[in-house]
Protein backbone atom coordinates (compact mmCIF):
# COMPACT_ATOMS: atom_id res chain seq x y z
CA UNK A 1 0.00 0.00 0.00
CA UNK A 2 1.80 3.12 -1.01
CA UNK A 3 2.23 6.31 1.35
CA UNK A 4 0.23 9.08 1.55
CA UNK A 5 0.26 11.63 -1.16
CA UNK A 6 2.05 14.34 -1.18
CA UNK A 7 4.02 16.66 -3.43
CA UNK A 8 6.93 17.18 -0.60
CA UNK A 9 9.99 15.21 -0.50
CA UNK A 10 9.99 12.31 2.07
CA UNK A 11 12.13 12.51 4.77
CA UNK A 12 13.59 9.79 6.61
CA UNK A 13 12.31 9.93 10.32
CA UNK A 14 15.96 10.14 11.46
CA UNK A 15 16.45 13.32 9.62
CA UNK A 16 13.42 14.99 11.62
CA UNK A 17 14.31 13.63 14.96
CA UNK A 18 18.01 14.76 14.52
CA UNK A 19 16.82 18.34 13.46
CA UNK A 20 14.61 18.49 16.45
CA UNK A 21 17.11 17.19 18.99
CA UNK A 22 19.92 19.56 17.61
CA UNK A 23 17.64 22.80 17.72
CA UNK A 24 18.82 23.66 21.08
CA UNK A 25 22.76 22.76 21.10
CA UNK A 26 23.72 25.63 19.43
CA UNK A 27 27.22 26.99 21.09
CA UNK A 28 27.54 30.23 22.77
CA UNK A 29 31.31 31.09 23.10
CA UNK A 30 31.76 33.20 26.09
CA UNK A 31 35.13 34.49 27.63
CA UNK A 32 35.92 32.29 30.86
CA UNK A 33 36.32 35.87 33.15
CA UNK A 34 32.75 36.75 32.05
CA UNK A 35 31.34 33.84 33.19
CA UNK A 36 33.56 33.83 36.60
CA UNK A 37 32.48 36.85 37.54
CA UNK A 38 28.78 35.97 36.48
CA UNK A 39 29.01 33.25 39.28
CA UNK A 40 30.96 34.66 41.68
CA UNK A 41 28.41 37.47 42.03
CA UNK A 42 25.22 34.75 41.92
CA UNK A 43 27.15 32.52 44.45
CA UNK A 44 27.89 35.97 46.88
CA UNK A 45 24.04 36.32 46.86
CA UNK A 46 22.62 32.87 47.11
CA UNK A 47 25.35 30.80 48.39
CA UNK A 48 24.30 28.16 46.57
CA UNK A 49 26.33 26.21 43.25
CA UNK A 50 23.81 25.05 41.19
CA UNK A 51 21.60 28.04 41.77
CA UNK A 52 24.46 30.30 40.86
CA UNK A 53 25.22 28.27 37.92
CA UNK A 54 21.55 28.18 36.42
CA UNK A 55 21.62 32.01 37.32
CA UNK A 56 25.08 32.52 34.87
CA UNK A 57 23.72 30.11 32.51
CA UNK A 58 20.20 32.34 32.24
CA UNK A 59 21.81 35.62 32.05
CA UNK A 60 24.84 34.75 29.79
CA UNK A 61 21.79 33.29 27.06
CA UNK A 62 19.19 35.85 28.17
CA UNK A 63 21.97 38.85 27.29
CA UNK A 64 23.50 37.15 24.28
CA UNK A 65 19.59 36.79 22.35
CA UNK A 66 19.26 40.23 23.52
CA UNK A 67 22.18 41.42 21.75
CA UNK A 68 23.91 42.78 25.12
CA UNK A 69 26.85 42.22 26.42
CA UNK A 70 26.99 39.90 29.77
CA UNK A 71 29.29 42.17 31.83
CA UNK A 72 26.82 44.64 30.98
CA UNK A 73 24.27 43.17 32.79
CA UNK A 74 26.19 42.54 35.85
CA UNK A 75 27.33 45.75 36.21
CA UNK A 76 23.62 46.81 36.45
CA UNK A 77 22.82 44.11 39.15
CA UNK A 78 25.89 45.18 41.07
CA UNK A 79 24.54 48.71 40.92
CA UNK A 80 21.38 47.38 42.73
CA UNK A 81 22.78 45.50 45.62
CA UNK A 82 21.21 42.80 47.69
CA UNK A 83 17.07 42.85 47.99
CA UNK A 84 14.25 43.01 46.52
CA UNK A 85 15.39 45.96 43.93
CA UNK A 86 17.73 42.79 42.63
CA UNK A 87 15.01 40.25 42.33
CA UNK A 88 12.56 42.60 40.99
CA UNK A 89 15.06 43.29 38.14
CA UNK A 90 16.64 39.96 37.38
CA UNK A 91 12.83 38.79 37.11
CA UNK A 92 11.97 41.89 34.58
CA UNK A 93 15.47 40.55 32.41
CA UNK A 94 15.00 37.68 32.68
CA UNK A 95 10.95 37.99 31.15
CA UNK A 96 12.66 40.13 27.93
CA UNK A 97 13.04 36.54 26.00
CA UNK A 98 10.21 34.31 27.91
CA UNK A 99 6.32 34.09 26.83
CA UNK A 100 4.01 36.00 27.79
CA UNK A 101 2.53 33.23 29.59
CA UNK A 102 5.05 32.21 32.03
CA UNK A 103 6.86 35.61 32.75
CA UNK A 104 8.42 35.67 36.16
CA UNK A 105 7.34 37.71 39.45
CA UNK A 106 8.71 38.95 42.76
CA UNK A 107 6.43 38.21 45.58
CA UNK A 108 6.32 41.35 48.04
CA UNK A 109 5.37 40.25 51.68
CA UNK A 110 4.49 43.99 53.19
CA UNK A 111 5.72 44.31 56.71
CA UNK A 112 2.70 44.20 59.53
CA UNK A 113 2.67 46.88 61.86
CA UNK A 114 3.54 46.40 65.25
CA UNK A 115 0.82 47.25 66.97
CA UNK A 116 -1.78 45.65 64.61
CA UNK A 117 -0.04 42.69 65.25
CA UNK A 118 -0.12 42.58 68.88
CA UNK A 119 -4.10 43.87 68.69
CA UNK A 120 -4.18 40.13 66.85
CA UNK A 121 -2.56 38.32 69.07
CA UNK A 122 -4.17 39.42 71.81
């Protein structure tokens, strides 16, 4: 029984599963300093490797497909020093290259008032 038809050329399904599974391995060349001093300021902040490491690996990709340089980018974060300003911003640059549907967000607990509290409590 012959294929379907069709006025395409047939492919062989290795071809299409080897396209597929290559579509994301494209090298980034990066200079080692630039990515030390990525992770030395991630791992200064949340003391922790892999965190630090998915952090450099984010930003280094996130800067390169937006056409600006990595060291860049840290200098701006450094500018901002630890808190919520940093989170708030690394979400925002870090939402430049993702969907619309699963952008990022800073959850902001507001302080409680002393003396509300204790009116609670009590």
């Amino acid at each position: 029984m012959p294929g379907p038809a069709t006025n395409l050329p047939i492919k062989e399904v290795e071809e299409t599963i080897d396209y597929f599974n290559k579509i994301y391995d494209q090298p980034i060349e990066v200079p080692q300093n630039v990515v030390d001093a990525i992770y030395s300021f991630f791992i200064g902040r949340t003391e922790n490797e892999q965190a630090a490491l998915a952090l450099v690996n984010v930003v280094i990709v996130t800067a390169l497909a937006s056409k600006v340089n990595p060291m860049t980018v840290l200098d701006r974060f450094k500018e901002l020093g630890d808190g919520l300003d940093l989170d708030l911003q690394l979400a925002t640059f870090l939402n430049y290259t993702r969907n619309n549907t699963s952008i990022l967000g800073v959850k902001n607990v507001p302080g409680v008032n002393t003396h509300i509290s204790r009116t609670i409590l009590s």
